[in-house]
PDB file of N, CA and C in Angstrom:
ATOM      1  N   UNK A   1      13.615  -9.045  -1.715  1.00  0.00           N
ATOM      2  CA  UNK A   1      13.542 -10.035  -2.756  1.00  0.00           C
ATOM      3  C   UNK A   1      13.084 -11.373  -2.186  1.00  0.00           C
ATOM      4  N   UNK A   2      13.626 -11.716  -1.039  1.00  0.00           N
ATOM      5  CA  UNK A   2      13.127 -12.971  -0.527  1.00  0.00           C
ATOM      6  C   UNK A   2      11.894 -13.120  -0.212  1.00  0.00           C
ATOM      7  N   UNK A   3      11.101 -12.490   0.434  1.00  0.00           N
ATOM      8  CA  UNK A   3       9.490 -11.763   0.870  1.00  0.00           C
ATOM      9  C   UNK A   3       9.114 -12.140  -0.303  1.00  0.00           C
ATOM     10  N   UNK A   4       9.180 -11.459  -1.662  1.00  0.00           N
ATOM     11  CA  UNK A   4       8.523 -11.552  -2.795  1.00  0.00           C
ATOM     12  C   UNK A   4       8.841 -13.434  -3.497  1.00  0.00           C
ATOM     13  N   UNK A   5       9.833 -13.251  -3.844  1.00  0.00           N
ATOM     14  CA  UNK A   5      10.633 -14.805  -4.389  1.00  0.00           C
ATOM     15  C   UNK A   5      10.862 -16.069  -3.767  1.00  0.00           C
ATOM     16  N   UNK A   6      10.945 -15.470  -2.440  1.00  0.00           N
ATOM     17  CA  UNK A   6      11.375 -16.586  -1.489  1.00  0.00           C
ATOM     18  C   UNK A   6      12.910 -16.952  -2.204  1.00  0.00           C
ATOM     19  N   UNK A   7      13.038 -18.237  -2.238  1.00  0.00           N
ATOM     20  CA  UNK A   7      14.467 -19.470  -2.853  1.00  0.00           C
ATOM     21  C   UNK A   7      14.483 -18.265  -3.972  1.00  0.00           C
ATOM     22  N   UNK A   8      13.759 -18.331  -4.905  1.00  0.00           N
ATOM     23  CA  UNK A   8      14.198 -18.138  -5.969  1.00  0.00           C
ATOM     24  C   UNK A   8      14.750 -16.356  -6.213  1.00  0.00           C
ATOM     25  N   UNK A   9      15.472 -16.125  -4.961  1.00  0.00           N
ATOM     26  CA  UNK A   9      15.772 -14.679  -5.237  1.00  0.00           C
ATOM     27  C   UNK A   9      17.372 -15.042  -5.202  1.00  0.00           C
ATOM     28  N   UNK A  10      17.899 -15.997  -4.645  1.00  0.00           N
ATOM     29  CA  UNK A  10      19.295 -16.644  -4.619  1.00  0.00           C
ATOM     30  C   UNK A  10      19.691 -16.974  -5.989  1.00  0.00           C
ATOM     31  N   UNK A  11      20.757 -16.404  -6.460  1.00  0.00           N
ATOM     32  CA  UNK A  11      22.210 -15.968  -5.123  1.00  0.00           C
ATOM     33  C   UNK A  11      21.568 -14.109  -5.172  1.00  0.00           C
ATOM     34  N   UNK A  12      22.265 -13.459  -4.305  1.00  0.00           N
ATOM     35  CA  UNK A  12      21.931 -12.714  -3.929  1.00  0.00           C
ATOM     36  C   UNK A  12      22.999 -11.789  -4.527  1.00  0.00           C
ATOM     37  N   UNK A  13      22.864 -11.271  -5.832  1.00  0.00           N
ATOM     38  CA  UNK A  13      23.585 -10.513  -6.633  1.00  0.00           C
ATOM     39  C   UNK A  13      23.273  -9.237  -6.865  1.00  0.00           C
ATOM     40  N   UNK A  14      23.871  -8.205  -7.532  1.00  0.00           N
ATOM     41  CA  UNK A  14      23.173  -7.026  -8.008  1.00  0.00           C
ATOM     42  C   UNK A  14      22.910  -7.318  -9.516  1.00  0.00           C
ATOM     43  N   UNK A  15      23.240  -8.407  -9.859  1.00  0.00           N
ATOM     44  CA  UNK A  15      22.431  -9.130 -11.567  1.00  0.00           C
ATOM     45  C   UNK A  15      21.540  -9.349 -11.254  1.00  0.00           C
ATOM     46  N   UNK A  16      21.219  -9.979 -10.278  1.00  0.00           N
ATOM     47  CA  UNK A  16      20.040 -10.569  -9.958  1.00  0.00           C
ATOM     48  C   UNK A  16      19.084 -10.305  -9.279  1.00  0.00           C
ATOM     49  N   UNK A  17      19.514  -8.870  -8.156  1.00  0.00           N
ATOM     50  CA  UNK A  17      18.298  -7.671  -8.151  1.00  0.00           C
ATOM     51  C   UNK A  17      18.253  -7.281  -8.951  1.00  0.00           C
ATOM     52  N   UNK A  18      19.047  -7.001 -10.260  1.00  0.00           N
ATOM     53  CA  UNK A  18      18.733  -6.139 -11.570  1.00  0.00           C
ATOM     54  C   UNK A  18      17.537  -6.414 -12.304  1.00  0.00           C
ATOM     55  N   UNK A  19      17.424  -8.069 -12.334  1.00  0.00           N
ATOM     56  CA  UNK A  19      17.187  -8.975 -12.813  1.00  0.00           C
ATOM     57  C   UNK A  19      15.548  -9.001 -12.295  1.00  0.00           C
ATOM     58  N   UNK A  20      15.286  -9.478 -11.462  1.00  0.00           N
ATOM     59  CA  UNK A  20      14.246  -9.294 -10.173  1.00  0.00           C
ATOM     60  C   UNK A  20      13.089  -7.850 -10.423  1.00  0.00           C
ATOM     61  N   UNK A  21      13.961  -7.119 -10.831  1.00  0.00           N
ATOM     62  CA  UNK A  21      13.190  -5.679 -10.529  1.00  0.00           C
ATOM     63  C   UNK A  21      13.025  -5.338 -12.236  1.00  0.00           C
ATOM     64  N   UNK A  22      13.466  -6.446 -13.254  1.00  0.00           N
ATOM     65  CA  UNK A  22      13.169  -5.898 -14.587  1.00  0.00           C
ATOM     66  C   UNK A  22      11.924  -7.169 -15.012  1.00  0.00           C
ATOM     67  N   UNK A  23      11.057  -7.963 -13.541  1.00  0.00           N
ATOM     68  CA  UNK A  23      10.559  -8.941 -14.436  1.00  0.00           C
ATOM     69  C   UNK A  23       9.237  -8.274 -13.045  1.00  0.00           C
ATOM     70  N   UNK A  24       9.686  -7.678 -11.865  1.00  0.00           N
ATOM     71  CA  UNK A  24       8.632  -6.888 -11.005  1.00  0.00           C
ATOM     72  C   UNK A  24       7.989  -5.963 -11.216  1.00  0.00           C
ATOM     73  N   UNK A  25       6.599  -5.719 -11.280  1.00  0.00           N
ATOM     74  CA  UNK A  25       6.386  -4.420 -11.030  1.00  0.00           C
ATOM     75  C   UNK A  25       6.191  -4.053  -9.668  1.00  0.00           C
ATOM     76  N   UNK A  26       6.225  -2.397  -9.645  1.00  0.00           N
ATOM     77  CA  UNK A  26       5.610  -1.727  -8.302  1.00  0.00           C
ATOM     78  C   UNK A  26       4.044  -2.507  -7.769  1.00  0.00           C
ATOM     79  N   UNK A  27       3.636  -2.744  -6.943  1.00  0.00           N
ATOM     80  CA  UNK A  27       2.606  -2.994  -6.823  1.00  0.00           C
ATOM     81  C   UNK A  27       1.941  -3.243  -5.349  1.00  0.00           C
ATOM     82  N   UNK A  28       1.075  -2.941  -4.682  1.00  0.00           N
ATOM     83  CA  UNK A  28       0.674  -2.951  -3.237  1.00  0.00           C
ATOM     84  C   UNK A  28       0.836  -4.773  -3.021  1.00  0.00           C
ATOM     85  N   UNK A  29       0.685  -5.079  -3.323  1.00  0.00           N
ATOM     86  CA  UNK A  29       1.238  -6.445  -2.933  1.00  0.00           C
ATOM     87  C   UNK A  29       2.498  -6.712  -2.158  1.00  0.00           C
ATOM     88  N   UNK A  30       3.171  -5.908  -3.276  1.00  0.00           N
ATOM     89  CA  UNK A  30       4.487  -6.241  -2.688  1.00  0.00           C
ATOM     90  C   UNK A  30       4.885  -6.035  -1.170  1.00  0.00           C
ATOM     91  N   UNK A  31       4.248  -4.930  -0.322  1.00  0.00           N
ATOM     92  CA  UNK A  31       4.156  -4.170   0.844  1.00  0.00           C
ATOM     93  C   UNK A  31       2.935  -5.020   1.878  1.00  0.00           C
ATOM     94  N   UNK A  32       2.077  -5.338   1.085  1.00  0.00           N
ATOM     95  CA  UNK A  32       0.841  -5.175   2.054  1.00  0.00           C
ATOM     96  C   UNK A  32       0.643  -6.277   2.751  1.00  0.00           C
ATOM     97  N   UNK A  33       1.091  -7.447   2.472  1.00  0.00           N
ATOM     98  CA  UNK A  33       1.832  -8.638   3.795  1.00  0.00           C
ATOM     99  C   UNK A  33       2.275  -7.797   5.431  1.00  0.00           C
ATOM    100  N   UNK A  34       3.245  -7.543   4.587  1.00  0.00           N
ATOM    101  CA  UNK A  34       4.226  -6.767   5.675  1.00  0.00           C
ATOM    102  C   UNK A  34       3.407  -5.359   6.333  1.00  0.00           C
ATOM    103  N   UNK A  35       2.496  -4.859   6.012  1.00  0.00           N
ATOM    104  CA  UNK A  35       2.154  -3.435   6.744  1.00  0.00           C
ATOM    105  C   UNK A  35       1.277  -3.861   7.197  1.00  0.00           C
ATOM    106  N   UNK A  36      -0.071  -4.587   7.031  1.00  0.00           N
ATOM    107  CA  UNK A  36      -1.484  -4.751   7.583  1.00  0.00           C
ATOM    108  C   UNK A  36      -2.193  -6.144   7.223  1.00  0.00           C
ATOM    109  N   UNK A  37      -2.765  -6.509   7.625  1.00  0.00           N
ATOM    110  CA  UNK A  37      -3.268  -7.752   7.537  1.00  0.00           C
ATOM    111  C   UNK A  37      -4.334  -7.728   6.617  1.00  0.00           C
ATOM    112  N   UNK A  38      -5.044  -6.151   6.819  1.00  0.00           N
ATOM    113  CA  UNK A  38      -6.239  -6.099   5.902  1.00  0.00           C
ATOM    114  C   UNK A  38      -6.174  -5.588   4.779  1.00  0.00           C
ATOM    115  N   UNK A  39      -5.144  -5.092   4.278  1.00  0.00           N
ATOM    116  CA  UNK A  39      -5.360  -4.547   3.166  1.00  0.00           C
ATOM    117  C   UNK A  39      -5.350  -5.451   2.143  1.00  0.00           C
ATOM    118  N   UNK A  40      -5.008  -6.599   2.408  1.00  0.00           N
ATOM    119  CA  UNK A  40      -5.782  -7.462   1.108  1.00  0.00           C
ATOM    120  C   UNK A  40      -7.115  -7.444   0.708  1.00  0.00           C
ATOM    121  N   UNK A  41      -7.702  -8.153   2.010  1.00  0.00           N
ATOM    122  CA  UNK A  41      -9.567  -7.501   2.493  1.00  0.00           C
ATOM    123  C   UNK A  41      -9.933  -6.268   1.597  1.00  0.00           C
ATOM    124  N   UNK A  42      -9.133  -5.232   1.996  1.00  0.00           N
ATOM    125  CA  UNK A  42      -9.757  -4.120   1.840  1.00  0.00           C
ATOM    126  C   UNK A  42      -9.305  -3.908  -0.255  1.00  0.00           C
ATOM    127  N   UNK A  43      -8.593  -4.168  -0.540  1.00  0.00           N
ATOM    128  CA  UNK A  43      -8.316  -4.447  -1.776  1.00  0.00           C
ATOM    129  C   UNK A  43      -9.651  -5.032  -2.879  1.00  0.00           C
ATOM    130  N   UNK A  44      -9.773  -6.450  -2.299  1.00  0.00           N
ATOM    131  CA  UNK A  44     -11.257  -7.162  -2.569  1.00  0.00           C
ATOM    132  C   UNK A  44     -12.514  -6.686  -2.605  1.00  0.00           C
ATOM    133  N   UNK A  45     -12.776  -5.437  -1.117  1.00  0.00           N
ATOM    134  CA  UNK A  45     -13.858  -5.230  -1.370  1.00  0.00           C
ATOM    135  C   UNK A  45     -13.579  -3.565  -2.599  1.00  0.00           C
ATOM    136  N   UNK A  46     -12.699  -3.427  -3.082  1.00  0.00           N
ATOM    137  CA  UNK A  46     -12.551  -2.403  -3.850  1.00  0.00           C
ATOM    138  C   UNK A  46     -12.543  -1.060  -3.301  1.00  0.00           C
ATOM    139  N   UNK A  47     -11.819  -1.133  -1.826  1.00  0.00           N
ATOM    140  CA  UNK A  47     -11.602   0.003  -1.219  1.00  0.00           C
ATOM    141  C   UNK A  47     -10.328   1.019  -1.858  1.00  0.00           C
ATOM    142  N   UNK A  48     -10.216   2.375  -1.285  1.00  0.00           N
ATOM    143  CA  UNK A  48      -9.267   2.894  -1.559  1.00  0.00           C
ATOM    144  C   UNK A  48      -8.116   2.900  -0.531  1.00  0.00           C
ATOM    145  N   UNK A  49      -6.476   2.742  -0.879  1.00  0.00           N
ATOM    146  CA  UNK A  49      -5.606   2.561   0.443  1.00  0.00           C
ATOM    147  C   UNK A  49      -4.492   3.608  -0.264  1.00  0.00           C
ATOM    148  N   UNK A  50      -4.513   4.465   0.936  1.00  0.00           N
ATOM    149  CA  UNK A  50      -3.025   5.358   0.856  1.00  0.00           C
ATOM    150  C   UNK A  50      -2.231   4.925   1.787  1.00  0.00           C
ATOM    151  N   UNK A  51      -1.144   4.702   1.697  1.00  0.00           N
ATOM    152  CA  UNK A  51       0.142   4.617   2.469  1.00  0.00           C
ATOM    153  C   UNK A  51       0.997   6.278   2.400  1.00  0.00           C
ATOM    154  N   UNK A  52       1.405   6.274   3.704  1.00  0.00           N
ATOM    155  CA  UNK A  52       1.681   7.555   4.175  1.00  0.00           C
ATOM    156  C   UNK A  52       2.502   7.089   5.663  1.00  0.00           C
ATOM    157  N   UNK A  53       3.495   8.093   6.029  1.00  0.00           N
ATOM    158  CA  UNK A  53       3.968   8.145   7.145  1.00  0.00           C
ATOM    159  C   UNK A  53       4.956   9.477   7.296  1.00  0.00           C
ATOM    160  N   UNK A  54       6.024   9.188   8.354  1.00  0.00           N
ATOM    161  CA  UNK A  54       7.157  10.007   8.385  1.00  0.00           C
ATOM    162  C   UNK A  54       7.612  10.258   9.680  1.00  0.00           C
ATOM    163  N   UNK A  55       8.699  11.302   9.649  1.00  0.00           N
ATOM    164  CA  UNK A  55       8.868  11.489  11.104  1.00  0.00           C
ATOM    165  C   UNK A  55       8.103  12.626  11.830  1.00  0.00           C
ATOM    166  N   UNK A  56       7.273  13.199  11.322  1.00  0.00           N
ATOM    167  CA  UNK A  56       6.577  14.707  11.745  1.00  0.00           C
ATOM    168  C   UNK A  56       5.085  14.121  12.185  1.00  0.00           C
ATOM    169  N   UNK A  57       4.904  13.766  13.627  1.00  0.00           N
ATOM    170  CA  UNK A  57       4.162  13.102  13.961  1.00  0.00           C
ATOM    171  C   UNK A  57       2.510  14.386  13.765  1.00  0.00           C
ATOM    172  N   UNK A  58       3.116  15.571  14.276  1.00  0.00           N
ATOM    173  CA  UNK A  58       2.166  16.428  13.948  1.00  0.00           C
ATOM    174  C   UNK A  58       1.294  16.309  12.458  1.00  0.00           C
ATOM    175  N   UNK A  59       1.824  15.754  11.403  1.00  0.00           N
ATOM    176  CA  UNK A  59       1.569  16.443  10.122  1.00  0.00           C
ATOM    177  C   UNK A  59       0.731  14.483   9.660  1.00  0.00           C
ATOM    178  N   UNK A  60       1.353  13.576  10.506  1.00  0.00           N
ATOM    179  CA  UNK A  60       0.870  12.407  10.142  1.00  0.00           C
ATOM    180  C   UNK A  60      -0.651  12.714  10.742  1.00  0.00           C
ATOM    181  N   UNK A  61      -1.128  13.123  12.162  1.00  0.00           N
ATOM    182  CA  UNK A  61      -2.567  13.570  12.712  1.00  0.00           C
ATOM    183  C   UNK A  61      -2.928  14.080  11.889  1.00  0.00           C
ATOM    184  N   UNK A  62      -2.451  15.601  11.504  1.00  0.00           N
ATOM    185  CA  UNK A  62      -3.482  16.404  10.554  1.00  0.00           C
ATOM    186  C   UNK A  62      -3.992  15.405   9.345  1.00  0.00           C
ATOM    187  N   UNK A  63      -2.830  14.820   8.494  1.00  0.00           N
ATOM    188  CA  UNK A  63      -2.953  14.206   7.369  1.00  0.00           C
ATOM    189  C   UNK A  63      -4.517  13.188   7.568  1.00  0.00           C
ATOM    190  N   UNK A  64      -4.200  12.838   8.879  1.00  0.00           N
ATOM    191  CA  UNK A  64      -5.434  11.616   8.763  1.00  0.00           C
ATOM    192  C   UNK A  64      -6.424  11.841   9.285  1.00  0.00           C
ATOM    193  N   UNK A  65      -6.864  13.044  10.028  1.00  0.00           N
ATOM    194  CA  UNK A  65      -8.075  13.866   9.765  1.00  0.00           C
ATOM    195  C   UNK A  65      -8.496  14.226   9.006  1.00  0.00           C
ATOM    196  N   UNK A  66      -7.846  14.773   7.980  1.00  0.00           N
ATOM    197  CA  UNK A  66      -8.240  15.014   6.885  1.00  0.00           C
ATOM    198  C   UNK A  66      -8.444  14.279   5.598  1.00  0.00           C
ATOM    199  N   UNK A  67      -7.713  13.339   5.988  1.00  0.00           N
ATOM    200  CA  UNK A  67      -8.625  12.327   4.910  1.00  0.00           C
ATOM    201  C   UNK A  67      -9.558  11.288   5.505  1.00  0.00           C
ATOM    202  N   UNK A  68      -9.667  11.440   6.406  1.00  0.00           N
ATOM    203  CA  UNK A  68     -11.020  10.839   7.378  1.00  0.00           C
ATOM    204  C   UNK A  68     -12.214  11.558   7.185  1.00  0.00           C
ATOM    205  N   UNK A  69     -12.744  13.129   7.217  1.00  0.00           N
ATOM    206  CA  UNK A  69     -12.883  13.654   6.626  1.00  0.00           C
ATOM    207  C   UNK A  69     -13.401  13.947   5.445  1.00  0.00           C
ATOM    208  N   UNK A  70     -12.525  13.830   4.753  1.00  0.00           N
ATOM    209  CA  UNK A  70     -12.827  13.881   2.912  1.00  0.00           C
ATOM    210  C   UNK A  70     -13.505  12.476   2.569  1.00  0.00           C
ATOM    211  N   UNK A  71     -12.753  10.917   3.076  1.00  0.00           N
ATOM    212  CA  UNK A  71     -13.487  10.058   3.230  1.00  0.00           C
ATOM    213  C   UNK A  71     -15.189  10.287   3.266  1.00  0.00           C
ATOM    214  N   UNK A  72     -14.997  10.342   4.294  1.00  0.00           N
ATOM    215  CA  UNK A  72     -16.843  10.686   4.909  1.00  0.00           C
ATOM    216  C   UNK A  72     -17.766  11.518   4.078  1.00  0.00           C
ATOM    217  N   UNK A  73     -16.476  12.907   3.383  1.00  0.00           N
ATOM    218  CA  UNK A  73     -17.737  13.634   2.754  1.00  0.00           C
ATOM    219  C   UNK A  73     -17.812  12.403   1.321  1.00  0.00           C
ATOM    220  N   UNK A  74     -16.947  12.042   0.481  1.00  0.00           N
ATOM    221  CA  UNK A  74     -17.278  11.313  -0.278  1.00  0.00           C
ATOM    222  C   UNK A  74     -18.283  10.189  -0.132  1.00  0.00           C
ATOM    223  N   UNK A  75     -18.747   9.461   0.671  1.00  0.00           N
ATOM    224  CA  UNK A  75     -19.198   8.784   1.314  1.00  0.00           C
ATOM    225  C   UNK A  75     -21.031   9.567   1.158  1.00  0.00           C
ATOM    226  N   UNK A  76     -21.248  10.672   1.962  1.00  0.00           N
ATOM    227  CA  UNK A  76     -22.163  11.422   2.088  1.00  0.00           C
ATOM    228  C   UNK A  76     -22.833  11.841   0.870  1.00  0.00           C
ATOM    229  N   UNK A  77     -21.606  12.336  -0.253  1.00  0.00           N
ATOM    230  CA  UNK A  77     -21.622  12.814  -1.534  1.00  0.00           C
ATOM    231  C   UNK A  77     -22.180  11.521  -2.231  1.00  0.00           C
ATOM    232  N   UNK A  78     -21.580   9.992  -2.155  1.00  0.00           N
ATOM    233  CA  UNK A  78     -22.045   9.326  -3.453  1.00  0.00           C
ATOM    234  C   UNK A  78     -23.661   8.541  -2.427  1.00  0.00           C
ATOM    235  N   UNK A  79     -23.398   8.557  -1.390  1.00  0.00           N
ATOM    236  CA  UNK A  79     -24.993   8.056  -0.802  1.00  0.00           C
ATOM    237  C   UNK A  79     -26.380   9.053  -1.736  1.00  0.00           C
ATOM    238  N   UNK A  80     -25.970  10.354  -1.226  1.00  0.00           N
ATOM    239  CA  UNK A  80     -27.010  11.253  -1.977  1.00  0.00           C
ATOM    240  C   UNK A  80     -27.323  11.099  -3.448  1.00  0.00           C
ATOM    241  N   UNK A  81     -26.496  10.724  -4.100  1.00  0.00           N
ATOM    242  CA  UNK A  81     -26.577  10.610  -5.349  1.00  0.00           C
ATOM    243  C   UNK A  81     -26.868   9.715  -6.385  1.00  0.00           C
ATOM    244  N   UNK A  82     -26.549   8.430  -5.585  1.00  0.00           N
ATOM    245  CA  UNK A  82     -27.176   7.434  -6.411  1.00  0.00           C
ATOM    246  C   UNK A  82     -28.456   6.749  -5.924  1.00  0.00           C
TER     247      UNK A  82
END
């Protein structure tokens, strides 16, 4: 709440996270300070951003080969086409 509100998340109630989270939406903003510097950047130029992690370090590699990957063929796919 403070990240988002700063002062104005005080006092620090469960009314007032209630409160907080019925005037918030979900939104990459809220995160994307805190995870990367660029994904604002990358927001602007109208990129696409998945957030992903975990503890299965194996399955985080595969995951991002494969959308590295699929990336590229999309990439390949809309070059040819327009």
């Amino acid at each position: 709440m403070i990240l988002i509100s700063g002062s104005l998340a005080f006092p620090f109630t469960r009314d007032r996270e209630e409160a907080f989270w019925r005037e918030e939406s979900w939104r990459i903003e809220l995160v994307a300070n805190t995870l990367h510097p660029d994904i604002p950047l990358g927001r602007k130029k109208k990129k696409h951003i998945c957030l992903y992690g975990g503890g299965d370090i194996e399955w985080i590699r595969k995951f991002t080969l494969t959308a590295k990957a699929v990336a590229e063929d999309v990439g390949n796919l809309w070059r040819c086409c327009t």
